[in-house]
Protein backbone atom coordinates (compact mmCIF):
# COMPACT_ATOMS: atom_id res chain seq x y z
CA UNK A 1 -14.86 -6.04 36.65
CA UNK A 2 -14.04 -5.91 32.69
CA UNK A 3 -17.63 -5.48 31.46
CA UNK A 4 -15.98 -6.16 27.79
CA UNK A 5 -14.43 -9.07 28.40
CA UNK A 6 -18.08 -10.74 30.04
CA UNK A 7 -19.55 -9.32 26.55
CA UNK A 8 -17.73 -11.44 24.79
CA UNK A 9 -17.36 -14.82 26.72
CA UNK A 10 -19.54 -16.56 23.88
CA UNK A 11 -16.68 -16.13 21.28
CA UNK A 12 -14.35 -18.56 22.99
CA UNK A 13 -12.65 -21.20 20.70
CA UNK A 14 -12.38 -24.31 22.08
CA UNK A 15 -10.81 -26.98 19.15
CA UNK A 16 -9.34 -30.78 20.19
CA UNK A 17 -6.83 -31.93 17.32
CA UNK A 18 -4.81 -35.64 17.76
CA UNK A 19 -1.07 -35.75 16.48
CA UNK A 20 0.34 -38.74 15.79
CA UNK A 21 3.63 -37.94 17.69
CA UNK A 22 4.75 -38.33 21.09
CA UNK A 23 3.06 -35.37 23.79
CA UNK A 24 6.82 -34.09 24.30
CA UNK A 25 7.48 -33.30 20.53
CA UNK A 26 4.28 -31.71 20.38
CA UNK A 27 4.62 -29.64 22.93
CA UNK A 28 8.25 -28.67 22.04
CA UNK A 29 6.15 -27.48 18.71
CA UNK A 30 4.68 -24.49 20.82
CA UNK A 31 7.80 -24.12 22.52
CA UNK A 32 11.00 -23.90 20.31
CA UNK A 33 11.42 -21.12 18.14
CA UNK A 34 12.99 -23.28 15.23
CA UNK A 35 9.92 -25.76 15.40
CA UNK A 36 7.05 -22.79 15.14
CA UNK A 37 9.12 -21.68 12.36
CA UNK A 38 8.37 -24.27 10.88
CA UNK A 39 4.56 -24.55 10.56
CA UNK A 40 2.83 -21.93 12.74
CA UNK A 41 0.51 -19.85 10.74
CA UNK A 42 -2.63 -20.39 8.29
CA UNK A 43 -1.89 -22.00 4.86
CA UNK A 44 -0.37 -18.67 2.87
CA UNK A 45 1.22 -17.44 5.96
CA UNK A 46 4.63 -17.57 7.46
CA UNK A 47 6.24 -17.19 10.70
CA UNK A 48 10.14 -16.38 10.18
CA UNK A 49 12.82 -17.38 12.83
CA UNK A 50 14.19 -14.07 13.49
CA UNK A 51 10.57 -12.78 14.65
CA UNK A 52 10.18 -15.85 17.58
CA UNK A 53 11.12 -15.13 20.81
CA UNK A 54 9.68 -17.77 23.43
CA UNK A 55 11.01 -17.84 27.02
CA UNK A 56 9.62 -21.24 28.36
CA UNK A 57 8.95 -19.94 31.72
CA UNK A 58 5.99 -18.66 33.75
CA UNK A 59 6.29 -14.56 32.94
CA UNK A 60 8.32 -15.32 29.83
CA UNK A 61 7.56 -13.74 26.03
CA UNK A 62 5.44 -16.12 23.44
CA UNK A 63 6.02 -13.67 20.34
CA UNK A 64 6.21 -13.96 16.90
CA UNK A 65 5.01 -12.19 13.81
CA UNK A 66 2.85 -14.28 10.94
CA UNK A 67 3.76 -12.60 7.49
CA UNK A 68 1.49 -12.76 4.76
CA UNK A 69 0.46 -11.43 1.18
CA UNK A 70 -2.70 -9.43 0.57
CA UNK A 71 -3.73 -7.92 -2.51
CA UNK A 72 0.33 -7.39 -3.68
CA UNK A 73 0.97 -5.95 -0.33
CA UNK A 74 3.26 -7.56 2.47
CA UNK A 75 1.48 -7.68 6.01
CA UNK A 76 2.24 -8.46 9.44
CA UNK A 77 -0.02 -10.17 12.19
CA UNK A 78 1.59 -9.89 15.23
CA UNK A 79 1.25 -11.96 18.70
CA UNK A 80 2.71 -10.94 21.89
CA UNK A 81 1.49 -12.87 24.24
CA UNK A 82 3.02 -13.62 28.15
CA UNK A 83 3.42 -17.24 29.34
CA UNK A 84 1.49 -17.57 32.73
CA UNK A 85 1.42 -21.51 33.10
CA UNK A 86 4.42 -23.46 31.94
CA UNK A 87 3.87 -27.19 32.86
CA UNK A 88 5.83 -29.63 30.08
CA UNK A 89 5.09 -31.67 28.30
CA UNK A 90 1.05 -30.99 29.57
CA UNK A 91 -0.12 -27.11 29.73
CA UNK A 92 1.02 -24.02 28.37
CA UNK A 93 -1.09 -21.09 28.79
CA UNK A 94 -0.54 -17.85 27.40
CA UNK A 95 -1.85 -14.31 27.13
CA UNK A 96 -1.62 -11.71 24.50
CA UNK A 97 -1.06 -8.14 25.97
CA UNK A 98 -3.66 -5.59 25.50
CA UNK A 99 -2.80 -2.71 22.95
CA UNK A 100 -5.27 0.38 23.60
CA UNK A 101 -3.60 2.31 21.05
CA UNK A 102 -4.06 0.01 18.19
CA UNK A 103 -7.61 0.05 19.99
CA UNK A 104 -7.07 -3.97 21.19
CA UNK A 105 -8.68 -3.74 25.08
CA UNK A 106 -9.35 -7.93 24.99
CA UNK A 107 -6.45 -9.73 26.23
CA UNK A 108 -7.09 -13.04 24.64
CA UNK A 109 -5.77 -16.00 26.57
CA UNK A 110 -4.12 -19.54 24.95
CA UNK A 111 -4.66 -22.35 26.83
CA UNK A 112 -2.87 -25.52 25.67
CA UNK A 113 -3.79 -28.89 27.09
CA UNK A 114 -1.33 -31.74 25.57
CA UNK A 115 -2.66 -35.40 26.44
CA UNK A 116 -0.45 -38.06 26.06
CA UNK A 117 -2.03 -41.19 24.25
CA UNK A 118 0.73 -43.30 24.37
CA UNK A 119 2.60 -42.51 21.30
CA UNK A 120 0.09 -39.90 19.86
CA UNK A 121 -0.75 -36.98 21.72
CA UNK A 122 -4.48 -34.68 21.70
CA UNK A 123 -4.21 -31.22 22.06
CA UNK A 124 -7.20 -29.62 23.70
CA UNK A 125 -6.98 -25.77 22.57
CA UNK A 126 -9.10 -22.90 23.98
CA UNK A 127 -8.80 -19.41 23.10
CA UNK A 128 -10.25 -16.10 23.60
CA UNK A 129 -12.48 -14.12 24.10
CA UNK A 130 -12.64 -12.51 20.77
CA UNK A 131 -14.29 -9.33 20.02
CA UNK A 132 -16.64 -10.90 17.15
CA UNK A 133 -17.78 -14.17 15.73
CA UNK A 134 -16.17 -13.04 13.05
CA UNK A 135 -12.77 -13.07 14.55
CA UNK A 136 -13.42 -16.52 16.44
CA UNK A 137 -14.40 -17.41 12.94
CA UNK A 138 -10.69 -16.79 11.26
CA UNK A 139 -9.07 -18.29 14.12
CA UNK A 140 -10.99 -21.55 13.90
CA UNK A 141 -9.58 -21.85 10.25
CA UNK A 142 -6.66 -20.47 11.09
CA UNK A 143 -5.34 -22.90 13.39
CA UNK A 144 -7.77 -25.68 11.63
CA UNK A 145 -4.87 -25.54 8.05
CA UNK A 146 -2.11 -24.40 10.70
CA UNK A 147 -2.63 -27.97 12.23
CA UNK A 148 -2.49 -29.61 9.15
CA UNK A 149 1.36 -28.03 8.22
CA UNK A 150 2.33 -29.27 12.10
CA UNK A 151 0.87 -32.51 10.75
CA UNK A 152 3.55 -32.95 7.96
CA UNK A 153 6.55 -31.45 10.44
CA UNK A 154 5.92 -34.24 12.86
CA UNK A 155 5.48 -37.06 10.18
């Protein structure tokens, strides 16, 4: 039993977000390198081609590396994350791998729910657990102005 992760089931983030674009395109937005080029990442933060690798298959890699400015300094955020339900256009699941030497020991899990509204799709998103409120915190507004770019690609 992984006393950590029962710690922090409370910091869970569960967000629902409508796009007015057909489930498939959505989805593909999660799936194809070019298109989470394109707008994943916080407002201030990119996500360049070369550092995507997604193999759309149960076992396959959901990597990339968000790049971002702080105080005159370039950093990195990294994701590396392992598909373990592929089901297009509805459900991708995904979970980030645990680094103990970087002292990460949660393995955050992705789960992606697209629903198709005839035309418009809603994406149910939960995610986590975190290791503070904190981080559930950043996440929340990170995929919150991360939303609003995927907004303007599928327009």
């Amino acid at each position: 039993m992984n006393v950590q992760q029962n710690t922090h089931e409370s910091h869970t983030l569960t967000m629902t977000r409508e796009f007015d674009a057909p489930r498939e395109l959505v989805f593909d937005a999660f799936t194809d390198p070019d298109h989470l080029a394109a707008w994943f990442g916080p407002v201030g933060v990119d996500s360049p081609r070369d550092r995507i690798v997604v193999e759309p298959r149960v076992g396959g890699a959901w990597q990339l590396v968000m790049v971002y400015e702080e105080d005159g300094v370039t950093k990195e955020g990294p994701i590396d994350a392992v598909i373990s339900v592929y089901d297009p256009p509805a459900l991708l699941v995904a979970t980030q791998r645990a680094e103990p030497d970087a002292g990460i020991t949660l393995r955050p899990e992705m789960r992606l729910e697209f629903e198709d509204l005839g035309g418009r799709t809603r994406l149910h998103l939960t995610q986590g657990p975190f290791a503070s409120a904190e981080w559930l915190d950043m996440t929340r507004e990170g995929w919150g102005t991360s939303f609003t770019k995927l907004d303007k690609v599928l327009a």
